[in-house]
N, C-alpha and C. Protein backbone atom coordinates (compact mmCIF):
# COMPACT_ATOMS: atom_id res chain seq x y z
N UNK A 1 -76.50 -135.85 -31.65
CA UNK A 1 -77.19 -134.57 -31.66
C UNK A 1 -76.27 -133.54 -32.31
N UNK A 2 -76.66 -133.04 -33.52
CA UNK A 2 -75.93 -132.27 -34.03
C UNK A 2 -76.22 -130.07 -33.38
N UNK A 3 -75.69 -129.45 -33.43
CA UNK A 3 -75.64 -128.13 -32.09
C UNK A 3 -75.01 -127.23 -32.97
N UNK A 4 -75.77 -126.01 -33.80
CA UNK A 4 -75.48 -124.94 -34.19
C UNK A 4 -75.15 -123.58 -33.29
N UNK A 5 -74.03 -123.10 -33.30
CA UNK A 5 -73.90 -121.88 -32.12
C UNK A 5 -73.58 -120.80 -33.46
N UNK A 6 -73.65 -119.81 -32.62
CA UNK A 6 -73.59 -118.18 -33.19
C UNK A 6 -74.08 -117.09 -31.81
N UNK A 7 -73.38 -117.82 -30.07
CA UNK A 7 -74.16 -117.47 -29.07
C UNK A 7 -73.13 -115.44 -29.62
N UNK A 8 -73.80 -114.74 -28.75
CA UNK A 8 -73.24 -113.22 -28.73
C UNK A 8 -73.19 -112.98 -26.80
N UNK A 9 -71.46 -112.08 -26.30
CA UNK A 9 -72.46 -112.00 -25.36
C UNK A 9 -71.83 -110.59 -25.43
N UNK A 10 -72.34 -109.59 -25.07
CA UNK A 10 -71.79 -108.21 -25.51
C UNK A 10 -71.96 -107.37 -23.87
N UNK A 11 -71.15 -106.56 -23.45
CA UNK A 11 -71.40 -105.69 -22.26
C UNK A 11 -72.02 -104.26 -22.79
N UNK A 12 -73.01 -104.27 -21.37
CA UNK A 12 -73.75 -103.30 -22.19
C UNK A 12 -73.40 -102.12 -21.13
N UNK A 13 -72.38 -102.35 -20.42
CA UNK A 13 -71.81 -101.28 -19.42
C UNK A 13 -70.56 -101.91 -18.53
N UNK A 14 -70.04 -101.23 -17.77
CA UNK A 14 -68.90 -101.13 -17.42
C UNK A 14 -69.29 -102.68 -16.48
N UNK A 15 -70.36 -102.89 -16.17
CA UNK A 15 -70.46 -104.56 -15.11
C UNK A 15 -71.70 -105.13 -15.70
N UNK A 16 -72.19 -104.91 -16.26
CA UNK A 16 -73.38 -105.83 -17.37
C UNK A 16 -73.06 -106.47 -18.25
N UNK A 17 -73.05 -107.82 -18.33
CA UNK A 17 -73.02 -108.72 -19.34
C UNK A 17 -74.59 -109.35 -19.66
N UNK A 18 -74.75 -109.84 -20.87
CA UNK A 18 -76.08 -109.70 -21.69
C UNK A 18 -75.76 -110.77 -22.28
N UNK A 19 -75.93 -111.96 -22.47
CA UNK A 19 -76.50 -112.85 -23.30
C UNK A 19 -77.54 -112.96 -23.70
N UNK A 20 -77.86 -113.84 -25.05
CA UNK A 20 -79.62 -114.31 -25.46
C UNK A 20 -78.77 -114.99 -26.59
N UNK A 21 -80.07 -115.74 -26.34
CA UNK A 21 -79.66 -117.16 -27.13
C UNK A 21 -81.58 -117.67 -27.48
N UNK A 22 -81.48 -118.60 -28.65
CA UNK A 22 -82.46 -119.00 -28.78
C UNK A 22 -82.79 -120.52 -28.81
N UNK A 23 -83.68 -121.32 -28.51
CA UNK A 23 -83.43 -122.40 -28.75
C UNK A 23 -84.49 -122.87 -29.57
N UNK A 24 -83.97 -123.76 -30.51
CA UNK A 24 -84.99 -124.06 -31.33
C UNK A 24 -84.84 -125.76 -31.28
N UNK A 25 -85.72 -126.34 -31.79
CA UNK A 25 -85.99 -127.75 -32.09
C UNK A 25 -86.58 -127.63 -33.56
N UNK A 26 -85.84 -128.57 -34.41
CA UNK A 26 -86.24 -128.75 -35.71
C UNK A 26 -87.33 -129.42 -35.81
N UNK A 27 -88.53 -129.55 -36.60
CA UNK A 27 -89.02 -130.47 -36.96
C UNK A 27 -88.48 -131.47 -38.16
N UNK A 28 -87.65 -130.68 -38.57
CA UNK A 28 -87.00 -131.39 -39.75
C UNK A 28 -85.57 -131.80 -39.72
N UNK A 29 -85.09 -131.76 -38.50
CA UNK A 29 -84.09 -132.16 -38.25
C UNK A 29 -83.85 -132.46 -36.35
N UNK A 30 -84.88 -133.46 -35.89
CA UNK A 30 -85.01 -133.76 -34.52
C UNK A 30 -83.91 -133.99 -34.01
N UNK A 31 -83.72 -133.34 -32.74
CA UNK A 31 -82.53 -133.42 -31.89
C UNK A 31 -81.21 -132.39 -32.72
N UNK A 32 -81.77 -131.68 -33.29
CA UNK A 32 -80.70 -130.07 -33.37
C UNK A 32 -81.01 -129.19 -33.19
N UNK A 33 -80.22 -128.60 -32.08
CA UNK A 33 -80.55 -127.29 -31.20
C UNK A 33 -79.32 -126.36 -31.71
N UNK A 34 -80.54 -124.78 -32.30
CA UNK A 34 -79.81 -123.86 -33.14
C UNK A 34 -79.64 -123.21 -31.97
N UNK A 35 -78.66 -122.17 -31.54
CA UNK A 35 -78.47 -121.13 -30.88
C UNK A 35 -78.27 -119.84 -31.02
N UNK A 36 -78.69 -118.63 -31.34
CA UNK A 36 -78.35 -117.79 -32.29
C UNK A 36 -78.33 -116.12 -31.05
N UNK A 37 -77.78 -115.29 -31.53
CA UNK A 37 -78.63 -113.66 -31.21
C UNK A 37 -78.77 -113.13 -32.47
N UNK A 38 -79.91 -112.55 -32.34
CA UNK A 38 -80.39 -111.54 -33.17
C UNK A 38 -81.13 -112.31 -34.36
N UNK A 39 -80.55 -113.39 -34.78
CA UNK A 39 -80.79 -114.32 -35.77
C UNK A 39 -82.33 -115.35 -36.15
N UNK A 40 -83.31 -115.08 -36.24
CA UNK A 40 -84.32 -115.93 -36.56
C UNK A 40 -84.21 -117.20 -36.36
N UNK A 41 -84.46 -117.77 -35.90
CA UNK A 41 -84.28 -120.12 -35.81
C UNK A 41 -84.87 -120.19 -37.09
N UNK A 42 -84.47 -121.08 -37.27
CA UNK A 42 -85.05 -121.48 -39.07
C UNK A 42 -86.55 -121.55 -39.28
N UNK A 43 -86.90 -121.09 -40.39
CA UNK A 43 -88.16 -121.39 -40.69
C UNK A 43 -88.28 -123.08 -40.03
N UNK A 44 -89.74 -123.35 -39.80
CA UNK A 44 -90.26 -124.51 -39.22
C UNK A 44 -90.17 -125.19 -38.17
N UNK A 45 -89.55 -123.93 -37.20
CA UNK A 45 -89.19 -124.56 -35.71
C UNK A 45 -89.71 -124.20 -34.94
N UNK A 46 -90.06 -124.95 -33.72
CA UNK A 46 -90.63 -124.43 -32.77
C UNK A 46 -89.41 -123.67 -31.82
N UNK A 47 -89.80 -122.53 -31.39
CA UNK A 47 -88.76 -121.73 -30.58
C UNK A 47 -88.87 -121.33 -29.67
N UNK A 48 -88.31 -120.99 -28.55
CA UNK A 48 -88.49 -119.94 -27.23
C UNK A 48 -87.65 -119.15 -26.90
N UNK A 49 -87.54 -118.20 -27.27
CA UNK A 49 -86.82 -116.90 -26.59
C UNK A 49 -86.19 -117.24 -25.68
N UNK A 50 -85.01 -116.90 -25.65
CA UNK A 50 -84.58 -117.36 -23.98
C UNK A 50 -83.41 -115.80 -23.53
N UNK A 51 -83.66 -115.41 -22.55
CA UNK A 51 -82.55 -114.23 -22.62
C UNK A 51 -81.85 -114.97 -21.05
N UNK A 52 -80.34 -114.46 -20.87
CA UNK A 52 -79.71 -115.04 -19.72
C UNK A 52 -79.45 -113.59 -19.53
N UNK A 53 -79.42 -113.07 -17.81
CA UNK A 53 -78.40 -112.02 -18.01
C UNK A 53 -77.81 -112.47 -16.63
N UNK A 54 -76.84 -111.62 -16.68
CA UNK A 54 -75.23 -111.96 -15.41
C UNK A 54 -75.77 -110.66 -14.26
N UNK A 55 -75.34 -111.14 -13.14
CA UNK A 55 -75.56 -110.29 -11.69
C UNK A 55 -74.83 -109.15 -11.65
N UNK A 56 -74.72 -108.26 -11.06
CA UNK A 56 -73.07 -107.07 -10.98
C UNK A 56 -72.69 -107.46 -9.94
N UNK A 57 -71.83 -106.77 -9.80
CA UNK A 57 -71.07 -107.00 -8.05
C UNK A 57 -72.09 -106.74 -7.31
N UNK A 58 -73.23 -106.05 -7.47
CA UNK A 58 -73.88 -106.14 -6.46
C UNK A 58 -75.26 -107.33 -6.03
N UNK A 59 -74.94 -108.53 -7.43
CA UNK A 59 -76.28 -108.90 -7.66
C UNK A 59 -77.32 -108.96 -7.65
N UNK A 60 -77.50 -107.30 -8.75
CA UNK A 60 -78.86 -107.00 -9.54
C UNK A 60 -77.97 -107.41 -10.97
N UNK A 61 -79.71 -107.35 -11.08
CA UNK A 61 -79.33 -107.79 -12.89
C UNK A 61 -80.04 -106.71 -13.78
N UNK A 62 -79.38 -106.45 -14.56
CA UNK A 62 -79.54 -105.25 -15.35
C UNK A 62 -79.07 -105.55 -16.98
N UNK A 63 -79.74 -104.66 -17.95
CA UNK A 63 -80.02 -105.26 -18.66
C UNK A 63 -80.94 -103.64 -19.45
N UNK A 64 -80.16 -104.12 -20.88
CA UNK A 64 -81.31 -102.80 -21.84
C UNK A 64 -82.27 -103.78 -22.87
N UNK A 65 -83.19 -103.05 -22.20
CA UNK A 65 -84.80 -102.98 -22.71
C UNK A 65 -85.30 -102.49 -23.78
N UNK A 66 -86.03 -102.83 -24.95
CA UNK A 66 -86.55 -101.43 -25.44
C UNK A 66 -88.13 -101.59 -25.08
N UNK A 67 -88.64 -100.06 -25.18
CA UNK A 67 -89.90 -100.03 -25.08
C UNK A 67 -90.24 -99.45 -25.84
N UNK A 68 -91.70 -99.66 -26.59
CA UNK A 68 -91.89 -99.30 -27.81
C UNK A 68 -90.90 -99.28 -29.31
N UNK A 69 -89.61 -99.38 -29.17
CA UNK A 69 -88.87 -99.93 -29.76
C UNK A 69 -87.85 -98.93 -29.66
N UNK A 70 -87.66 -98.24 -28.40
CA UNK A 70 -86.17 -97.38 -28.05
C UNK A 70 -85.89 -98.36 -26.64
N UNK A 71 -84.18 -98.32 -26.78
CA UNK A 71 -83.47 -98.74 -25.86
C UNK A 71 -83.66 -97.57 -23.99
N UNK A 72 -84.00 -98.29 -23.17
CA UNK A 72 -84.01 -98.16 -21.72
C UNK A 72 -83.08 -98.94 -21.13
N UNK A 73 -82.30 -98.48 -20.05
CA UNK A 73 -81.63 -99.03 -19.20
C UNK A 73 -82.42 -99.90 -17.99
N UNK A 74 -82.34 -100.91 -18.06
CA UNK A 74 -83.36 -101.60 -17.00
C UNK A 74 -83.05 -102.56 -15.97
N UNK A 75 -83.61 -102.84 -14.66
CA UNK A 75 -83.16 -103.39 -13.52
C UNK A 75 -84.62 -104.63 -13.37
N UNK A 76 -84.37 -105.65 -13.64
CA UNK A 76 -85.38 -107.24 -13.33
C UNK A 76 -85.59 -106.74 -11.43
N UNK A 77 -86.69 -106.67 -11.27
CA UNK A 77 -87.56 -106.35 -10.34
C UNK A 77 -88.15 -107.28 -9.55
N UNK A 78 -88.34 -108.40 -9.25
CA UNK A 78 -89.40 -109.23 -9.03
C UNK A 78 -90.12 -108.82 -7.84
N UNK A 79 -90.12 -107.64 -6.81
CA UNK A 79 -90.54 -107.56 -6.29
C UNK A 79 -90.87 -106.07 -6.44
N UNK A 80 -91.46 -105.51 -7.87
CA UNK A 80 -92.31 -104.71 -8.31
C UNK A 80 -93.36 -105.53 -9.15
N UNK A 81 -94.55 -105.19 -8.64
CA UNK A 81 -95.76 -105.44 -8.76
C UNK A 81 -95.85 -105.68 -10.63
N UNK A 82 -95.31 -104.24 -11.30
CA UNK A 82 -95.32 -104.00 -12.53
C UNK A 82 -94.13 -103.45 -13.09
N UNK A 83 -93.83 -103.11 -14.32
CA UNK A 83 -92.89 -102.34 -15.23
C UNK A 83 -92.80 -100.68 -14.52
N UNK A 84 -91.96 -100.29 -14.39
CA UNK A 84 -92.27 -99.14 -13.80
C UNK A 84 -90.94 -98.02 -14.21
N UNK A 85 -91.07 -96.98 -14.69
CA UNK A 85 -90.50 -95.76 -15.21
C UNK A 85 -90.97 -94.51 -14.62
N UNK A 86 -90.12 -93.38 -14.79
CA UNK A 86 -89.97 -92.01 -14.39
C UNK A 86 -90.72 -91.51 -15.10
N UNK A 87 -91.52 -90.04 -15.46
CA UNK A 87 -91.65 -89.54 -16.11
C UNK A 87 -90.50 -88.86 -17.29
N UNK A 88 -90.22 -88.93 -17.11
CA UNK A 88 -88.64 -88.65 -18.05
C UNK A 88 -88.47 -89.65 -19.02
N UNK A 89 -88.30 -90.89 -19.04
CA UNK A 89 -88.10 -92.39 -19.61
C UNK A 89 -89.53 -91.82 -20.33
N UNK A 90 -90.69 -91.84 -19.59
CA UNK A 90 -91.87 -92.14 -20.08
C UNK A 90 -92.38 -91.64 -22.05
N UNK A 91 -91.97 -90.29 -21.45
CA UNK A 91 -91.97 -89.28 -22.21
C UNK A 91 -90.56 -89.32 -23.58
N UNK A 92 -89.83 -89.70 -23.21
CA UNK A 92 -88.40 -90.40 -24.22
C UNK A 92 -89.16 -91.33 -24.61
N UNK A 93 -89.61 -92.56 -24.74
CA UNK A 93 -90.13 -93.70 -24.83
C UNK A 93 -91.22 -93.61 -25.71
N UNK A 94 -92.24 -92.62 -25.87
CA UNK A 94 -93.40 -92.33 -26.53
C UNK A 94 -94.53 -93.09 -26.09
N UNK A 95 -94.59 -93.13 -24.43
CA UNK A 95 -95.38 -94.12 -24.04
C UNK A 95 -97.30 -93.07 -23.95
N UNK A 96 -98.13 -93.88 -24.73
CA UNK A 96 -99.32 -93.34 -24.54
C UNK A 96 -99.69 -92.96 -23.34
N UNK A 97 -100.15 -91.10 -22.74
CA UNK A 97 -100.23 -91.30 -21.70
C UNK A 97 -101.86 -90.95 -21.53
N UNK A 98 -102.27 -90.20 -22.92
CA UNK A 98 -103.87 -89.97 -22.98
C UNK A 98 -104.73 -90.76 -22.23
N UNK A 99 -104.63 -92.21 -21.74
CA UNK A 99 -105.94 -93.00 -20.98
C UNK A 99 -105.22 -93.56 -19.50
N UNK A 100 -104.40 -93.18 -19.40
CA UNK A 100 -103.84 -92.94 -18.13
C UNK A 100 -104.69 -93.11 -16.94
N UNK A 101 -104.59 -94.07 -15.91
CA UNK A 101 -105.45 -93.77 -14.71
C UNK A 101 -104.54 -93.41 -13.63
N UNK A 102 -104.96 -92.50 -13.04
CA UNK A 102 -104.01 -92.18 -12.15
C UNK A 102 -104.19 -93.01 -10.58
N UNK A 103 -103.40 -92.95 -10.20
CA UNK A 103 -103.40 -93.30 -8.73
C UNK A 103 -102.33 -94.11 -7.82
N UNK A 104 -102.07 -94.81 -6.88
CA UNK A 104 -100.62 -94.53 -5.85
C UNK A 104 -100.25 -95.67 -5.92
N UNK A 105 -98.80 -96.14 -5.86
CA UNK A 105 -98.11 -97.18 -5.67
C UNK A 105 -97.00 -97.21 -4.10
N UNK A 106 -97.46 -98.23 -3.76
CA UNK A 106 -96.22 -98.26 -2.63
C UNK A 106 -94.96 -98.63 -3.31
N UNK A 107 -93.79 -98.04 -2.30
CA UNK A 107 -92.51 -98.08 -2.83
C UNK A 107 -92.04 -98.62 -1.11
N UNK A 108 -90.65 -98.74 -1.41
CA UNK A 108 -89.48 -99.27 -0.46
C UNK A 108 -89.69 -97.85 0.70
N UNK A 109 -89.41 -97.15 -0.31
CA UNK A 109 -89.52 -95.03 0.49
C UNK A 109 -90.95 -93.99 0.56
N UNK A 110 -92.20 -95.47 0.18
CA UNK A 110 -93.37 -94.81 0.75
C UNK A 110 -94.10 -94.60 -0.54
N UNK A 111 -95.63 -94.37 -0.13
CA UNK A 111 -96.42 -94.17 -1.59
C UNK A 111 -95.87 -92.78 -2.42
N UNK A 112 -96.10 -93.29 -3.56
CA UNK A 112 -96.06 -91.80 -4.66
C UNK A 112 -97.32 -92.20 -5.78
N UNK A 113 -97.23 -90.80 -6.43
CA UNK A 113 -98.43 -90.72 -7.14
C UNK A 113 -97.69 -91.69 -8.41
N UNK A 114 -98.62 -92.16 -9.27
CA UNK A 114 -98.46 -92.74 -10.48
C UNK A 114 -99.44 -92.82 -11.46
N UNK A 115 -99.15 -92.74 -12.67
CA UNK A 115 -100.15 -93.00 -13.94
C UNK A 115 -100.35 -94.44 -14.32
N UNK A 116 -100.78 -95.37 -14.38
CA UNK A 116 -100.99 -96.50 -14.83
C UNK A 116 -101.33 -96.58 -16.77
N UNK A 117 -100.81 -97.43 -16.96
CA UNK A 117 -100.59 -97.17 -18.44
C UNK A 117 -100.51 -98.90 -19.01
N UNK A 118 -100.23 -99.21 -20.39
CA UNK A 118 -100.47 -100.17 -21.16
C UNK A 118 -99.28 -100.03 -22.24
N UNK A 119 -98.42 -100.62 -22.13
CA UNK A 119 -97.02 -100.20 -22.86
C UNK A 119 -97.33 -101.31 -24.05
N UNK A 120 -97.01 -100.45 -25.25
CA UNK A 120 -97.79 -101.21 -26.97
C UNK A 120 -96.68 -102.85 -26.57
N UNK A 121 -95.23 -102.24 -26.36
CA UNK A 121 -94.19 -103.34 -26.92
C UNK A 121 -92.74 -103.08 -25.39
N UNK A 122 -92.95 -104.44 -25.27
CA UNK A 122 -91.97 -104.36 -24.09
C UNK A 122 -91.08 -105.31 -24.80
N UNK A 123 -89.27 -105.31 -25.11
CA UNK A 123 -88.50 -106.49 -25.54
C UNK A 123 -87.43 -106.47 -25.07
N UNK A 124 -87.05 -107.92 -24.04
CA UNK A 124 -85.97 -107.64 -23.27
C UNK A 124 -84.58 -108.95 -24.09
N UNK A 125 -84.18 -108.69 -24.87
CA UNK A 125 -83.49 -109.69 -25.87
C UNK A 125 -84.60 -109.54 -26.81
N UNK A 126 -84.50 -111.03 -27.15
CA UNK A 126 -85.17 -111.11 -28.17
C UNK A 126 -86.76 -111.68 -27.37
N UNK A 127 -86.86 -111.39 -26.15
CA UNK A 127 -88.47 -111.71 -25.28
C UNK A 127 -89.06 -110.74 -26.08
N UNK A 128 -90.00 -110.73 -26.38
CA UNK A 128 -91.13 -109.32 -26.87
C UNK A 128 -92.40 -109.79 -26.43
N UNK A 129 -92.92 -109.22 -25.82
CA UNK A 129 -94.46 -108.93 -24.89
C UNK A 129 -95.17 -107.66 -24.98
N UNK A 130 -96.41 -107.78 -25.83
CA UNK A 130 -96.90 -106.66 -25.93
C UNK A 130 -98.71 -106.40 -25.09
N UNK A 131 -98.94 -105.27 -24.74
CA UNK A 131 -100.18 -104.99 -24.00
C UNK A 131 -99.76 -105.22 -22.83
N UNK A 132 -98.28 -104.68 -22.42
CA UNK A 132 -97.53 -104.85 -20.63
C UNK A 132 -98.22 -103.85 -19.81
N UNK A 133 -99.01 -103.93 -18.66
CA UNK A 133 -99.12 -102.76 -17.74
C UNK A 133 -97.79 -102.44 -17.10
N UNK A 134 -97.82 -101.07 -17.01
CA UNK A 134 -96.84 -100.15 -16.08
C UNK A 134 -97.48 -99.05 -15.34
N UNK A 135 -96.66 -98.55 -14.57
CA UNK A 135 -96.83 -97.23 -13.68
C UNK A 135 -95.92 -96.80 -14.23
N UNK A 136 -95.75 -94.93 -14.42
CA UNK A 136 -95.58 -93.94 -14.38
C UNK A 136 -95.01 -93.13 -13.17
N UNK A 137 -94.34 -92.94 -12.77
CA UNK A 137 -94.06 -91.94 -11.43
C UNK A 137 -94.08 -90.71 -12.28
N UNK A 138 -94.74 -89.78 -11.27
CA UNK A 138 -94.58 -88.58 -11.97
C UNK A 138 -93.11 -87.61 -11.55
N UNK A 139 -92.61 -88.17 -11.16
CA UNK A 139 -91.06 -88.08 -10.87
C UNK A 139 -90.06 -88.05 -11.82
N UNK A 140 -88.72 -87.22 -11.84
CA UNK A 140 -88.21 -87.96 -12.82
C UNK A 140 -86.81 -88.63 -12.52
N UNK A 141 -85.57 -88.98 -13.04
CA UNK A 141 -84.40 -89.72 -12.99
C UNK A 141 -84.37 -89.58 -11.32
N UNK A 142 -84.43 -89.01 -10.97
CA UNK A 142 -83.79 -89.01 -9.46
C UNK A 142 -84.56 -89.68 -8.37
N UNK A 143 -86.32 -89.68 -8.98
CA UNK A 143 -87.12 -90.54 -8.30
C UNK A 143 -86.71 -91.92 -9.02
N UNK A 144 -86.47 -91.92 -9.76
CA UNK A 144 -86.32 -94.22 -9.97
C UNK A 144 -85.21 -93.61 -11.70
N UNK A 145 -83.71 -93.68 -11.57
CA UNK A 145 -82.85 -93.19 -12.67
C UNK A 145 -82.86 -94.63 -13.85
N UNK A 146 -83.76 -95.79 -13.94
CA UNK A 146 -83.41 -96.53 -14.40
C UNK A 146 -84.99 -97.01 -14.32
N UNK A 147 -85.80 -97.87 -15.60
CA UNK A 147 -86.63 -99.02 -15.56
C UNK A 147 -86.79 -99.83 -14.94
N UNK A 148 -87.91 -100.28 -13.97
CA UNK A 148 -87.85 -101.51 -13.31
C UNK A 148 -88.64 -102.60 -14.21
N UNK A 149 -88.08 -103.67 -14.24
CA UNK A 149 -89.03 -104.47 -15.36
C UNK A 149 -89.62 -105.45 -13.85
N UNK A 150 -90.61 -105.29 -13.42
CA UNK A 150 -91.52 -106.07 -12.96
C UNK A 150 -92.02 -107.50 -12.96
N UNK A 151 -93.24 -107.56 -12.00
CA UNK A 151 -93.51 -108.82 -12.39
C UNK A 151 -95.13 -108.81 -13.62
N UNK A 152 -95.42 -107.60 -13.99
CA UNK A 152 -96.44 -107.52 -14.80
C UNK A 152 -95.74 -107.86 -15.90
N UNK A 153 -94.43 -107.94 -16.74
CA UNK A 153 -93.58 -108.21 -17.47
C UNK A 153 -93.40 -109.55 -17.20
N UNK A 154 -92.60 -110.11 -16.07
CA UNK A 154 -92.16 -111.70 -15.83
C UNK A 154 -92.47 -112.75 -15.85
N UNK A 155 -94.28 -112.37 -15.02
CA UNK A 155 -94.83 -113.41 -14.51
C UNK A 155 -95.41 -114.24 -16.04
N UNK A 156 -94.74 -113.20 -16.98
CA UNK A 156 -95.65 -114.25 -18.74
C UNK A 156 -94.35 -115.09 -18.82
N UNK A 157 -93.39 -115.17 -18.21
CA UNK A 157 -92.14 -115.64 -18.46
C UNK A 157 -91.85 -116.63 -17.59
N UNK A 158 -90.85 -117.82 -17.74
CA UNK A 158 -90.28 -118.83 -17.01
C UNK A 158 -88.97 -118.07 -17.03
N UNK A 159 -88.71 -117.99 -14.84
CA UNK A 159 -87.68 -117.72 -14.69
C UNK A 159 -86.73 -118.51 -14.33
N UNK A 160 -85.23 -119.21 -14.24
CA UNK A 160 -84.60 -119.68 -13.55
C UNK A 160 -83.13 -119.11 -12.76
N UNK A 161 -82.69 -118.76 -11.63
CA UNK A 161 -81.62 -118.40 -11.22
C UNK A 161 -81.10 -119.11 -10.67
N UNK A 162 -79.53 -119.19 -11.32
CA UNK A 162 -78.47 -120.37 -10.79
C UNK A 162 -76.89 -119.61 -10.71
N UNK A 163 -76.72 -119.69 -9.49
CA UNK A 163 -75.72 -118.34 -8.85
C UNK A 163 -75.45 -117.47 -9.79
N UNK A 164 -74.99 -116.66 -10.23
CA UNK A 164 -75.09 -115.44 -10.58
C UNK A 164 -76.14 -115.38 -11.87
N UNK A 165 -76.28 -115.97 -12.24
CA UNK A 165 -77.35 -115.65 -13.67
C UNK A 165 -78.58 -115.74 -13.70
N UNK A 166 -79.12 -114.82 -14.49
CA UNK A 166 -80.85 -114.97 -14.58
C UNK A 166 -81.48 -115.51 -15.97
N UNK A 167 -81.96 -116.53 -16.39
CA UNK A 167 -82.30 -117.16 -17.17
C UNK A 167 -83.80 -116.92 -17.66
N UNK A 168 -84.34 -116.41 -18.31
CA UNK A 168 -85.62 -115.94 -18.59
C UNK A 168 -86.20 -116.36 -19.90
N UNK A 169 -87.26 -117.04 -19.68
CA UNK A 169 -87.71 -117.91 -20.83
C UNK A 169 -88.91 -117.54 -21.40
N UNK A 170 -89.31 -117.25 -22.68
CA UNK A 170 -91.02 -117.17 -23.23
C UNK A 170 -91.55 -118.56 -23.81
N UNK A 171 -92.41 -119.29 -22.81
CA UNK A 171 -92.75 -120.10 -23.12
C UNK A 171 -93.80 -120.12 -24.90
């Protein structure tokens, strides 16, 4: 089995480490697995996105996002319902808020109001998922200072966690 690397893993803060890697299978060359960031798999391969990210000392995993195609600071959620941002982020972000439905989300610290929304482009590595639902808090940094990426985001995704790392796959 011949194994092309070019893995990247870059910190994207003082305790965030960020890998992504891709894996491809040749059709034209069976049994070689390219690995790349940022980098395209060769024309004619079948591929899957794969992003890994590392725990902090506190094991959350965190990790920048873009939405719509600006960088967010973001926290993997699995036990938010959906994608979820401040009004502050929202509004930085250029997220459509014209068809907006409004109405309440429970939190850890109790219901708050929220906008429900349809985010064009969610990409966490090289994952890209577009037509993501989110909420809105009409709050800003101090009600939620960071993105929660949800499970309206995940659940399109294969997850695996194996002590500290989160492995996230687009099938």
């Amino acid at each position: 089995m011949k194994i092309v690397l070019g893995v990247l893993i870059a910190a994207l803060g003082s305790t965030d480490v960020f890998a992504q890697t891709y894996e491809c299978m040749s059709k034209l060359n069976p049994g070689t697995i390219y690995l790349s960031y940022g980098t395209p798999c060769p024309s004619g391969t079948d591929a899957k996105s794969r992003t890994t990210i590392t725990a902090d000392a506190q094991g959350q995993y965190f990790a920048t996002a873009n939405i719509n195609g600006s960088p967010v600071r973001s926290q993997i959620d699995t036990g938010a319902t959906t994608v979820f941002m401040n009004m502050d982020d929202a509004k930085r972000l250029g997220v459509d808020l014209t068809n907006a439905r409004r109405g309440t989300a429970q939190t850890a610290n109790g219901a708050i109001s929220v906008l429900y929304v349809t985010l064009a482009k969610v990409q966490l590595g090289d994952i890209v998922l577009s037509n993501v639902p989110a909420a809105v808090g009409e709050g800003g940094a101090r009600q939620q200072p960071h993105v929660l990426i949800g499970m309206s985001f995940l659940r399109q995704l294969e997850m695996k966690h194996v002590g500290n790392t989160l492995t996230l796959v687009q099938p």
